[in-house]
PDB file of N, CA and C in Angstrom:
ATOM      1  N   UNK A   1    -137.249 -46.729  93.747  1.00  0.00           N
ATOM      2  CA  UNK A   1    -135.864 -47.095  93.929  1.00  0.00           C
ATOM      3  C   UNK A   1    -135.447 -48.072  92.848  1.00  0.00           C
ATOM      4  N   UNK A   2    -134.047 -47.762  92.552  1.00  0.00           N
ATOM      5  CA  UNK A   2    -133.783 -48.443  91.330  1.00  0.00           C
ATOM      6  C   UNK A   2    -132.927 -49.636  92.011  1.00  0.00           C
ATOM      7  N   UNK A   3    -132.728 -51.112  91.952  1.00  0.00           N
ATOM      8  CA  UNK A   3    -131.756 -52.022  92.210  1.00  0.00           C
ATOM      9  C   UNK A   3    -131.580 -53.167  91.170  1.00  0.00           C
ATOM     10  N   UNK A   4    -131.452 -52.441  90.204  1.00  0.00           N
ATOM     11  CA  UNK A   4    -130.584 -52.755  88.505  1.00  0.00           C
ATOM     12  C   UNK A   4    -129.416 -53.080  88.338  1.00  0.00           C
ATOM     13  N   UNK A   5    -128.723 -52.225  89.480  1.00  0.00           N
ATOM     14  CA  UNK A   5    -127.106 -52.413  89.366  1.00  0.00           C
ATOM     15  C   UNK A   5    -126.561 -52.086  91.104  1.00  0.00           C
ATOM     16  N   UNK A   6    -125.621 -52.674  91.314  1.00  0.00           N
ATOM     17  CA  UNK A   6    -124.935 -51.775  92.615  1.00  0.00           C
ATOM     18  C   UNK A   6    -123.683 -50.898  92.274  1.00  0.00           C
ATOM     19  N   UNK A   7    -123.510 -51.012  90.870  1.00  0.00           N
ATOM     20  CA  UNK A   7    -121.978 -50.073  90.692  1.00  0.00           C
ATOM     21  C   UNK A   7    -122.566 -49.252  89.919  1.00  0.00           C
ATOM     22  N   UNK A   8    -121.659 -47.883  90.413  1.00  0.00           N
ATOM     23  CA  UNK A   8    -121.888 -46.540  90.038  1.00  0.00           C
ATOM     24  C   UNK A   8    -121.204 -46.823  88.394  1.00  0.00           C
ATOM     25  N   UNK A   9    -121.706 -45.602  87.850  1.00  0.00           N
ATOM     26  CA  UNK A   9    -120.921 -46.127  86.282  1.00  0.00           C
ATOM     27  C   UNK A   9    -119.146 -45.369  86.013  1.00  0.00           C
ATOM     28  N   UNK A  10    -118.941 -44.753  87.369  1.00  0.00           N
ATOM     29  CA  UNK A  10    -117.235 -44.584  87.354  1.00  0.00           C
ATOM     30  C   UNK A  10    -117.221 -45.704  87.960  1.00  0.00           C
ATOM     31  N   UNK A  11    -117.223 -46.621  88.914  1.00  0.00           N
ATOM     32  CA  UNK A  11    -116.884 -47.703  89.104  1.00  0.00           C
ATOM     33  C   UNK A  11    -116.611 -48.942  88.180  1.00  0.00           C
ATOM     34  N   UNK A  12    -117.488 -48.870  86.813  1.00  0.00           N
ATOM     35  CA  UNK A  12    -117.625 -50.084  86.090  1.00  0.00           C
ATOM     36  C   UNK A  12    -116.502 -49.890  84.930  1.00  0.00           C
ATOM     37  N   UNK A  13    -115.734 -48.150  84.762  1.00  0.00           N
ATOM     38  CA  UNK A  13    -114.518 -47.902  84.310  1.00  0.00           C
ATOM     39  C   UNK A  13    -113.515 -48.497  84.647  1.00  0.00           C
ATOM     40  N   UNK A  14    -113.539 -49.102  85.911  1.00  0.00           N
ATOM     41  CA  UNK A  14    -111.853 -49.653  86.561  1.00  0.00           C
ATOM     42  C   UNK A  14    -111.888 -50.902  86.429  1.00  0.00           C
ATOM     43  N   UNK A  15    -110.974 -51.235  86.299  1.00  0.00           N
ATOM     44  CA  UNK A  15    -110.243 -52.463  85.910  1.00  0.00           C
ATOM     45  C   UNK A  15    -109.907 -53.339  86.738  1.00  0.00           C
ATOM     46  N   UNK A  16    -109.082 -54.213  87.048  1.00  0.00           N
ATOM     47  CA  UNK A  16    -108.093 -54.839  87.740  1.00  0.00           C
ATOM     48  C   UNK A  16    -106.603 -55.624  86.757  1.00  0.00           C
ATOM     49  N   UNK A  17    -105.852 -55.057  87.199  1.00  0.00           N
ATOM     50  CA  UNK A  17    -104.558 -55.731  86.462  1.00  0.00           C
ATOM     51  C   UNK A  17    -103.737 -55.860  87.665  1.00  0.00           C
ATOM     52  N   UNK A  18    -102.917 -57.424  86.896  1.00  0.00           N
ATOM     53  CA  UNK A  18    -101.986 -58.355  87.448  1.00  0.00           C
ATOM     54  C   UNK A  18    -100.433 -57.797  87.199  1.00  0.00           C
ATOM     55  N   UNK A  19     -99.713 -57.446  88.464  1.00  0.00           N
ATOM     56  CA  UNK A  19     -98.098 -57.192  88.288  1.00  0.00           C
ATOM     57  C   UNK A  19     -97.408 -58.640  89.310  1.00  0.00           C
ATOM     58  N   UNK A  20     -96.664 -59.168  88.037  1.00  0.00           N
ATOM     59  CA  UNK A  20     -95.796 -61.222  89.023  1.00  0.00           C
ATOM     60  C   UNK A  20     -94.772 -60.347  89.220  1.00  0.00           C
ATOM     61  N   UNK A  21     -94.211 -60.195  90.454  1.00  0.00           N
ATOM     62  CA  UNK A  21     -93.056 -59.948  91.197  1.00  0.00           C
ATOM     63  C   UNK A  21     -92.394 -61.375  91.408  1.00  0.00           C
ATOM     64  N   UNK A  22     -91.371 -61.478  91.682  1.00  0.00           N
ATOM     65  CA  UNK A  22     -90.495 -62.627  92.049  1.00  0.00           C
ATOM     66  C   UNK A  22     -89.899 -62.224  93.254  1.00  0.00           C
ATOM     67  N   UNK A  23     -90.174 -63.128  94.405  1.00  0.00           N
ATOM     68  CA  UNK A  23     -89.075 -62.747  95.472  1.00  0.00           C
ATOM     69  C   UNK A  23     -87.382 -64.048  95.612  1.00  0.00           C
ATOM     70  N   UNK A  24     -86.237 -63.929  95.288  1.00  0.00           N
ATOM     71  CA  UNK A  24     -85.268 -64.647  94.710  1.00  0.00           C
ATOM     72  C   UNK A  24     -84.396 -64.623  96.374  1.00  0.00           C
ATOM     73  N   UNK A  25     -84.169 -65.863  96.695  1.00  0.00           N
ATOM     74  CA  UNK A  25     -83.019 -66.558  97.013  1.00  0.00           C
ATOM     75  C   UNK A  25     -82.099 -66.877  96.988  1.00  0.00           C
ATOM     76  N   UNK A  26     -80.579 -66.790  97.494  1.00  0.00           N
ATOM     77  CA  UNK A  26     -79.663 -67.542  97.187  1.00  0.00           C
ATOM     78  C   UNK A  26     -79.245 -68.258  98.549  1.00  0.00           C
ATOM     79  N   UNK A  27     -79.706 -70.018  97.910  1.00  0.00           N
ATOM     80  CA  UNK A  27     -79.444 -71.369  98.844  1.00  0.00           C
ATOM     81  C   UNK A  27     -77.829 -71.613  98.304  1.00  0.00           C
ATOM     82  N   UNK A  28     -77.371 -72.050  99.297  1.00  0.00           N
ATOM     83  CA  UNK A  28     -76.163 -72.918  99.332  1.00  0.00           C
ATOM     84  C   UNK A  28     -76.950 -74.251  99.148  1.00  0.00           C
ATOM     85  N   UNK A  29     -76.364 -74.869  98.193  1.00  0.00           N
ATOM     86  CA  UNK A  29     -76.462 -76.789  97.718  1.00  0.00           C
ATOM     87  C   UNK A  29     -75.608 -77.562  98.760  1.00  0.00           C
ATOM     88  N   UNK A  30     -75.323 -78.450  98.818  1.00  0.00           N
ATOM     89  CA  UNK A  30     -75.143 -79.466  99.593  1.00  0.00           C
ATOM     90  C   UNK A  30     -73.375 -79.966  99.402  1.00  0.00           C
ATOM     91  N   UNK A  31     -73.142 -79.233  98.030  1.00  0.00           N
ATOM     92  CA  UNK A  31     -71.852 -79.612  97.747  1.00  0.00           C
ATOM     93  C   UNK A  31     -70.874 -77.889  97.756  1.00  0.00           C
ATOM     94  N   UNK A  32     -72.079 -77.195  98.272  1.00  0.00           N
ATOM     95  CA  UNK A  32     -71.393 -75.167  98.261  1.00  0.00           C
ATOM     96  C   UNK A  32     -71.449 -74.494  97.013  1.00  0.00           C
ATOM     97  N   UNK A  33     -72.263 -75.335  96.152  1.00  0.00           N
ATOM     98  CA  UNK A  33     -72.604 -74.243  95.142  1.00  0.00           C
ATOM     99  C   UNK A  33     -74.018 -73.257  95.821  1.00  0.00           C
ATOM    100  N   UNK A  34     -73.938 -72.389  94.842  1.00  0.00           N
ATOM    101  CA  UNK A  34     -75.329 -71.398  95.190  1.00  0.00           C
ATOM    102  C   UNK A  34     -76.218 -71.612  94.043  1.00  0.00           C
ATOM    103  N   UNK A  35     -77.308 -71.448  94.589  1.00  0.00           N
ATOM    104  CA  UNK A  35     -78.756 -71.823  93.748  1.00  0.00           C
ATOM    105  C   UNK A  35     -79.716 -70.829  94.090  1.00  0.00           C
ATOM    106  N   UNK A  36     -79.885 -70.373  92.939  1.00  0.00           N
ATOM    107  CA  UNK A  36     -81.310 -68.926  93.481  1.00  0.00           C
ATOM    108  C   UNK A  36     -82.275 -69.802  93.248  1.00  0.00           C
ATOM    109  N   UNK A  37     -83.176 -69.675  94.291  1.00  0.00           N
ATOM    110  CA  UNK A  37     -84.793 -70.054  94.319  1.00  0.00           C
ATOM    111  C   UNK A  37     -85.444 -68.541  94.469  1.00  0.00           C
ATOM    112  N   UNK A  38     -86.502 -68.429  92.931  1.00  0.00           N
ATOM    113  CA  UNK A  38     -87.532 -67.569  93.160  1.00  0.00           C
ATOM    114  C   UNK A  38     -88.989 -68.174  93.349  1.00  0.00           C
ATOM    115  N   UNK A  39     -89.861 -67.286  94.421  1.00  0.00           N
ATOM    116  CA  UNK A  39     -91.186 -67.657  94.348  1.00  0.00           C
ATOM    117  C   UNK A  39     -92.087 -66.493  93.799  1.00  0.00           C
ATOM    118  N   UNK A  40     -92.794 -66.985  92.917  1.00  0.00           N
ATOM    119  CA  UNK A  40     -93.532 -65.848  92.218  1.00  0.00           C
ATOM    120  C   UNK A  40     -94.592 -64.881  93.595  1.00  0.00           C
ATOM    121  N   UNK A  41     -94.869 -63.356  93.160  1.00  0.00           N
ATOM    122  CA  UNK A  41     -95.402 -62.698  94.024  1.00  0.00           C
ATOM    123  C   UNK A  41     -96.738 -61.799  93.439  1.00  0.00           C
ATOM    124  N   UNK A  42     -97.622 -62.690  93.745  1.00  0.00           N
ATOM    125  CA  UNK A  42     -99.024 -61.911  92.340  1.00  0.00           C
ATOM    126  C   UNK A  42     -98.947 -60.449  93.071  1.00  0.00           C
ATOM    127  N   UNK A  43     -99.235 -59.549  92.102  1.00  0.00           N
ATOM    128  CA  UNK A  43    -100.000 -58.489  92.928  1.00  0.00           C
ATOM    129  C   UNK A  43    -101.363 -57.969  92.168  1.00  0.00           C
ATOM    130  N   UNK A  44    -102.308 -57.315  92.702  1.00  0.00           N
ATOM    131  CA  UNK A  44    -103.719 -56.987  92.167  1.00  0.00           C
ATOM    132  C   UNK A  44    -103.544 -55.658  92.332  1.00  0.00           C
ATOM    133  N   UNK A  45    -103.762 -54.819  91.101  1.00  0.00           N
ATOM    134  CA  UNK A  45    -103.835 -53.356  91.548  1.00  0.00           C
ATOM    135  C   UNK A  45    -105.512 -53.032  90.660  1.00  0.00           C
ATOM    136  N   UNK A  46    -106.061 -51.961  91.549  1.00  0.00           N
ATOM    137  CA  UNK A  46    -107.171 -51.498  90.489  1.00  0.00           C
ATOM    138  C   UNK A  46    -107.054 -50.232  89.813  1.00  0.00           C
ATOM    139  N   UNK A  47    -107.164 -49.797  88.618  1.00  0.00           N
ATOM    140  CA  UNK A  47    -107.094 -49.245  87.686  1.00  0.00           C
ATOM    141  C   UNK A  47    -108.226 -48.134  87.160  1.00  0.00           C
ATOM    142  N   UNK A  48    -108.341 -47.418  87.756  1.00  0.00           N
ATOM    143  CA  UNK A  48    -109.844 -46.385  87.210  1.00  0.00           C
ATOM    144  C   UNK A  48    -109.342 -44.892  86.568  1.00  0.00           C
ATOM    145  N   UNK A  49    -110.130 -44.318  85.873  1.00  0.00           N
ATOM    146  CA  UNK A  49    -109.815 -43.644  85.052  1.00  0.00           C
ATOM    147  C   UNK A  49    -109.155 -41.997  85.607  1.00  0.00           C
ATOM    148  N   UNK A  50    -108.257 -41.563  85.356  1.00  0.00           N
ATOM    149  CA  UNK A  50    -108.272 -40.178  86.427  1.00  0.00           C
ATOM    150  C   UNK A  50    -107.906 -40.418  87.661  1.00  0.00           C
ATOM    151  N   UNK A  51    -107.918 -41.155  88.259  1.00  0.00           N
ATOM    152  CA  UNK A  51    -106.838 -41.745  89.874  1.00  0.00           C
ATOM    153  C   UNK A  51    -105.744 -42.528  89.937  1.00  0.00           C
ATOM    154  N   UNK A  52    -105.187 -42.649  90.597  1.00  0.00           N
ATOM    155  CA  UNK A  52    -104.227 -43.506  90.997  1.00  0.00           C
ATOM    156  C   UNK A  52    -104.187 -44.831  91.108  1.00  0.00           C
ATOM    157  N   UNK A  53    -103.556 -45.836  90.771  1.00  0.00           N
ATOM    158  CA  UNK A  53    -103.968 -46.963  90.805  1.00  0.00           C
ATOM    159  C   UNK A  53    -103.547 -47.151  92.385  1.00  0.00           C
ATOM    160  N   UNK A  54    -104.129 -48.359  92.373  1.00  0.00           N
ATOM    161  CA  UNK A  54    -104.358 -48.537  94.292  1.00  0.00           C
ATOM    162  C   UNK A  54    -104.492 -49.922  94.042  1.00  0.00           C
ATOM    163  N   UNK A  55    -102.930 -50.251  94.985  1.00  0.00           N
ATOM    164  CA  UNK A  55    -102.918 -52.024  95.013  1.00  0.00           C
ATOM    165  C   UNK A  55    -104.240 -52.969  95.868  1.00  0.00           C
ATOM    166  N   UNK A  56    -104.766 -53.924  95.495  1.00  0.00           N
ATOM    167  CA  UNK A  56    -105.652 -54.430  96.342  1.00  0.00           C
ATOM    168  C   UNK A  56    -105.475 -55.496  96.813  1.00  0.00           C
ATOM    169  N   UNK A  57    -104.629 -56.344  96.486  1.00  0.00           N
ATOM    170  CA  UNK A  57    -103.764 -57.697  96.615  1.00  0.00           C
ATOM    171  C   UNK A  57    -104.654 -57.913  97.906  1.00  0.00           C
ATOM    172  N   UNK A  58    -104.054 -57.290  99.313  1.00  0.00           N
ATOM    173  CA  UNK A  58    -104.711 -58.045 100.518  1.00  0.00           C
ATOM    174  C   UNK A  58    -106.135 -58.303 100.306  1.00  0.00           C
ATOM    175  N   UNK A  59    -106.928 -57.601  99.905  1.00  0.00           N
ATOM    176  CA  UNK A  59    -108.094 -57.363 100.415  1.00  0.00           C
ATOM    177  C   UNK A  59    -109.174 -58.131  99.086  1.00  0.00           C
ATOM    178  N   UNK A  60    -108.352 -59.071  97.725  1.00  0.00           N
ATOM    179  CA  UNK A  60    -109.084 -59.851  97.152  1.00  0.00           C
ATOM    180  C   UNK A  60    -108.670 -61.253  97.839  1.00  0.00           C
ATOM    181  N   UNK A  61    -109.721 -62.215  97.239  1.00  0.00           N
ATOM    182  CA  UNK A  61    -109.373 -64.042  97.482  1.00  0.00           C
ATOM    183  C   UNK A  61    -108.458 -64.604  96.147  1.00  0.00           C
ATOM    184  N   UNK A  62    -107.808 -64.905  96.105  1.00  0.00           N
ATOM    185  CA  UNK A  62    -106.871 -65.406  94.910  1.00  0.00           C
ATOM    186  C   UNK A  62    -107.412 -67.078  95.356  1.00  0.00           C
ATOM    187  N   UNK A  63    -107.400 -67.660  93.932  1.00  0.00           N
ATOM    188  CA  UNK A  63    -107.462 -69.199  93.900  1.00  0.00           C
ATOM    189  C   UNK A  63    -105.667 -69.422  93.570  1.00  0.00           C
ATOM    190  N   UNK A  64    -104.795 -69.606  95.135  1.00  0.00           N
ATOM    191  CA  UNK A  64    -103.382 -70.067  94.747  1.00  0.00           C
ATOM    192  C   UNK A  64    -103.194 -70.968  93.637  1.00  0.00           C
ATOM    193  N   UNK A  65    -103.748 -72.029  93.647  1.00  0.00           N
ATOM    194  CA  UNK A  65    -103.635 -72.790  92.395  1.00  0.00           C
ATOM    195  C   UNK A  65    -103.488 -72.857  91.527  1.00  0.00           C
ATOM    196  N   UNK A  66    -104.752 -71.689  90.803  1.00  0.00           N
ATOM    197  CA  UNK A  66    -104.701 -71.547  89.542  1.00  0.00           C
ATOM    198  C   UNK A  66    -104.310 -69.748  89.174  1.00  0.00           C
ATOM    199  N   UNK A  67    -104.787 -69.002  90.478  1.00  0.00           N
ATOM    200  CA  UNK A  67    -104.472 -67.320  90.623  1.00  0.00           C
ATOM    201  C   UNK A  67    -105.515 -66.688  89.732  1.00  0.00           C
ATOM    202  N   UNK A  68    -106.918 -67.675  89.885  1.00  0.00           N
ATOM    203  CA  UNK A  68    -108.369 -66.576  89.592  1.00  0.00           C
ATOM    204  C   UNK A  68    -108.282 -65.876  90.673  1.00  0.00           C
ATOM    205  N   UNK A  69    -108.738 -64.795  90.578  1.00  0.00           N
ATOM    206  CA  UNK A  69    -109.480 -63.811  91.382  1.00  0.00           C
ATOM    207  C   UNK A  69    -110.716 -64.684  91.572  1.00  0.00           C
ATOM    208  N   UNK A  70    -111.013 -65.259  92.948  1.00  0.00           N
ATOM    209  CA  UNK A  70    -112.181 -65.584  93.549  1.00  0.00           C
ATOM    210  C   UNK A  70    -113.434 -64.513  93.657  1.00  0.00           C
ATOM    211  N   UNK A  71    -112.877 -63.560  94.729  1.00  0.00           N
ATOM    212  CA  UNK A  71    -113.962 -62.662  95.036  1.00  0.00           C
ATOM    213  C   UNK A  71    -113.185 -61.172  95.871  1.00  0.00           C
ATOM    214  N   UNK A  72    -113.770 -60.143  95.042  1.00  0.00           N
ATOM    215  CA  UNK A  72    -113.591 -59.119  95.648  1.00  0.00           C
ATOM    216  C   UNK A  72    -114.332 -58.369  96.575  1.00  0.00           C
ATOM    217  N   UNK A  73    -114.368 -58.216  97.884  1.00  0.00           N
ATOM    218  CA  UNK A  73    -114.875 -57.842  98.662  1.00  0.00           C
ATOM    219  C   UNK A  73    -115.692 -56.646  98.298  1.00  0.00           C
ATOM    220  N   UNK A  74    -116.997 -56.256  98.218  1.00  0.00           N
ATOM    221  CA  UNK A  74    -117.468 -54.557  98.070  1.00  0.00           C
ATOM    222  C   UNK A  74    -117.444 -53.989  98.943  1.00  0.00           C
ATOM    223  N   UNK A  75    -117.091 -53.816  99.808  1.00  0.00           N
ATOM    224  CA  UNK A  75    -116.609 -53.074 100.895  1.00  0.00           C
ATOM    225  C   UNK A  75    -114.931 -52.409 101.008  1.00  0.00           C
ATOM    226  N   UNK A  76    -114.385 -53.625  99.741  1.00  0.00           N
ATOM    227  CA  UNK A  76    -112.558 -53.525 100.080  1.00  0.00           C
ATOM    228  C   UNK A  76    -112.542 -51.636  99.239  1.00  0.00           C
ATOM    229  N   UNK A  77    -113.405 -51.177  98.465  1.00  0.00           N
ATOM    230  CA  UNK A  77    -113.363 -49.440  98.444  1.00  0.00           C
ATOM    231  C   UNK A  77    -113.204 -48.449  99.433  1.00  0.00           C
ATOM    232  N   UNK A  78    -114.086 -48.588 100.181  1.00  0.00           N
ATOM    233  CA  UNK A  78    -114.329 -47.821 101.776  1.00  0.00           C
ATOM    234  C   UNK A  78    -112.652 -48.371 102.567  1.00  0.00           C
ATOM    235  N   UNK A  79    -112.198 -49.343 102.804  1.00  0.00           N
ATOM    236  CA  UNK A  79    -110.790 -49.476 102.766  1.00  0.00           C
ATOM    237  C   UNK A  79    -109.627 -49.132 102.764  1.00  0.00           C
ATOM    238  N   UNK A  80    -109.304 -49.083 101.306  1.00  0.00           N
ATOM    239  CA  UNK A  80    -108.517 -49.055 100.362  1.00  0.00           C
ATOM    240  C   UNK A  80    -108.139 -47.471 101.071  1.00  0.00           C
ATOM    241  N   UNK A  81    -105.986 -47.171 101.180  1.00  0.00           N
ATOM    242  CA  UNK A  81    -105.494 -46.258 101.429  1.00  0.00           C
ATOM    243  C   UNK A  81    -105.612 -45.071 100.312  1.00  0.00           C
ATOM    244  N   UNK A  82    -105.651 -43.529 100.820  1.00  0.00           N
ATOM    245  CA  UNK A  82    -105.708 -42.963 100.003  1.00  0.00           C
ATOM    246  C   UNK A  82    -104.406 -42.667  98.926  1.00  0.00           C
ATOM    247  N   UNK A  83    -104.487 -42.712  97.610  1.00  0.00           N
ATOM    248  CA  UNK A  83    -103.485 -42.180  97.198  1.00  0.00           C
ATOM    249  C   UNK A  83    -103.500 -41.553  96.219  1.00  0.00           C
ATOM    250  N   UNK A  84    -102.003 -41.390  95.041  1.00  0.00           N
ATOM    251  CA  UNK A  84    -102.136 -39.558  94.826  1.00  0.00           C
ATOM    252  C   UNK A  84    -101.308 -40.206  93.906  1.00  0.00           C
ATOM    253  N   UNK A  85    -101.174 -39.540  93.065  1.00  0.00           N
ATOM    254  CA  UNK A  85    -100.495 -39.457  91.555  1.00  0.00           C
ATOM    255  C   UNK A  85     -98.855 -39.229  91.790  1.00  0.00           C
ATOM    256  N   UNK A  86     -98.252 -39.892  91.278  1.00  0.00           N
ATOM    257  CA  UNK A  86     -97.033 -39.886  91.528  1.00  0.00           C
ATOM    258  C   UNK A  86     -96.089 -38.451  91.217  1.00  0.00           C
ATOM    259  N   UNK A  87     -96.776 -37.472  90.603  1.00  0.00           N
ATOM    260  CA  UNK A  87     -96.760 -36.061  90.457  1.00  0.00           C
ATOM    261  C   UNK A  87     -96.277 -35.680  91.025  1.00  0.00           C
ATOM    262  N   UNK A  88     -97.214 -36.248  92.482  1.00  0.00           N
ATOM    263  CA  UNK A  88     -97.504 -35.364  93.544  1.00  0.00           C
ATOM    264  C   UNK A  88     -96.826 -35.596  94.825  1.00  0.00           C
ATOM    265  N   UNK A  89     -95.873 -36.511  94.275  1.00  0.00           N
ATOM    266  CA  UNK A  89     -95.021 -37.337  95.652  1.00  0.00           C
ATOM    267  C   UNK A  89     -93.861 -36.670  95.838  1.00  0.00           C
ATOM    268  N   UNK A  90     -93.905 -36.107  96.738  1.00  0.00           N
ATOM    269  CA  UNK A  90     -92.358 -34.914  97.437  1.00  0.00           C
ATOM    270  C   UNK A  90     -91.769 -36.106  97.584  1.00  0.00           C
ATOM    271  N   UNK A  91     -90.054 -35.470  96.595  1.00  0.00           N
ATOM    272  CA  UNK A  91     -89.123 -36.345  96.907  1.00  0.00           C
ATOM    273  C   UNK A  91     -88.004 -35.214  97.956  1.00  0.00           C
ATOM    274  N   UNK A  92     -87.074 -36.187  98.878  1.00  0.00           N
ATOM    275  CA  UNK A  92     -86.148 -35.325  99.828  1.00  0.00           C
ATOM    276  C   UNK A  92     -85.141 -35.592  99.683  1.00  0.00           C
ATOM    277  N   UNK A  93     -83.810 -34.583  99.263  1.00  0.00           N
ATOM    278  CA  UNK A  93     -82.348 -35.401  99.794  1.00  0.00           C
ATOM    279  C   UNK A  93     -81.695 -35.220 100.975  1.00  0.00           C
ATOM    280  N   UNK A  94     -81.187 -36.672 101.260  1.00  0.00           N
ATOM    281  CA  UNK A  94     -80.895 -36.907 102.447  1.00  0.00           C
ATOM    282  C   UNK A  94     -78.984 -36.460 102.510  1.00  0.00           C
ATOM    283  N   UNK A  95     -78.670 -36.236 103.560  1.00  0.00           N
ATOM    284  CA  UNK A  95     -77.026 -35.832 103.960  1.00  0.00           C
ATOM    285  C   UNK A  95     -76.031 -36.133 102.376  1.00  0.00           C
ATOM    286  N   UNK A  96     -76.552 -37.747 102.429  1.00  0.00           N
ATOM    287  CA  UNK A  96     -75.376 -37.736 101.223  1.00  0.00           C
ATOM    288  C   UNK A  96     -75.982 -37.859 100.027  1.00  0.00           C
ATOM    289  N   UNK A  97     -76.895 -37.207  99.887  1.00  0.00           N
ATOM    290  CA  UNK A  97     -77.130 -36.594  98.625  1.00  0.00           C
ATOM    291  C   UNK A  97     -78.332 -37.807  97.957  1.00  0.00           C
ATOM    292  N   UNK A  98     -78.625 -38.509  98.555  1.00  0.00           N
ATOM    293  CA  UNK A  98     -79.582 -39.438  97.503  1.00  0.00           C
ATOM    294  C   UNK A  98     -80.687 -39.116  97.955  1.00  0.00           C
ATOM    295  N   UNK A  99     -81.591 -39.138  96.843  1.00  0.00           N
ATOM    296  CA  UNK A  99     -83.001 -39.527  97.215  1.00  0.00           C
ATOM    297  C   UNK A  99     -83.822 -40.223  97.694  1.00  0.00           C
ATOM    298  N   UNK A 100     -84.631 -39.778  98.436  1.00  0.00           N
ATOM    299  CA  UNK A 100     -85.526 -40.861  99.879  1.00  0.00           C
ATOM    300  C   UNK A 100     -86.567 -40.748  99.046  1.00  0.00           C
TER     301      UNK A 100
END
């Protein structure tokens, strides 16, 4: 038995990349002006070659502070929802005509 490595060598292809979302506010001030407050929104997606990327955000530890990636669970694979190439995503129109 070999225990050299625990990742398969398609596994050691994928990546992880960072998408900052902003979620934005608009406060009323004290005198009735408006003030947008945004709070930044990390997200973690993983990246492998030939699939779909597949967000992992819940299922890593982020250091808030500084926003290392602490630790990724090896288990968060077995997990992780299935998904599909955006190809492949049936779009529908609805009554008045837009797309769902």
């Amino acid at each position: 038995m070999s225990t050299s490595s625990t990742h398969s060598p398609a596994r050691e292809k994928c990546r992880l990349a960072e998408v900052l979302q902003y979620k934005c506010t608009i406060e009323e001030e004290a005198d009735g002006r408006p003030t947008v407050r945004c709070l930044p929104v990390p997200r973690i997606f993983r990246i492998c070659p030939n699939r779909p990327a597949v967000e992992m955000t819940r299922f890593i530890d982020i250091d808030l502070e500084t926003g290392a990636v602490r630790d990724i669970p090896a288990e968060s694979s077995s997990m992780l929802p299935k998904g599909k190439p955006w190809r492949d995503v049936l779009k529908y129109e609805d009554v008045d005509g837009y797309e769902q």
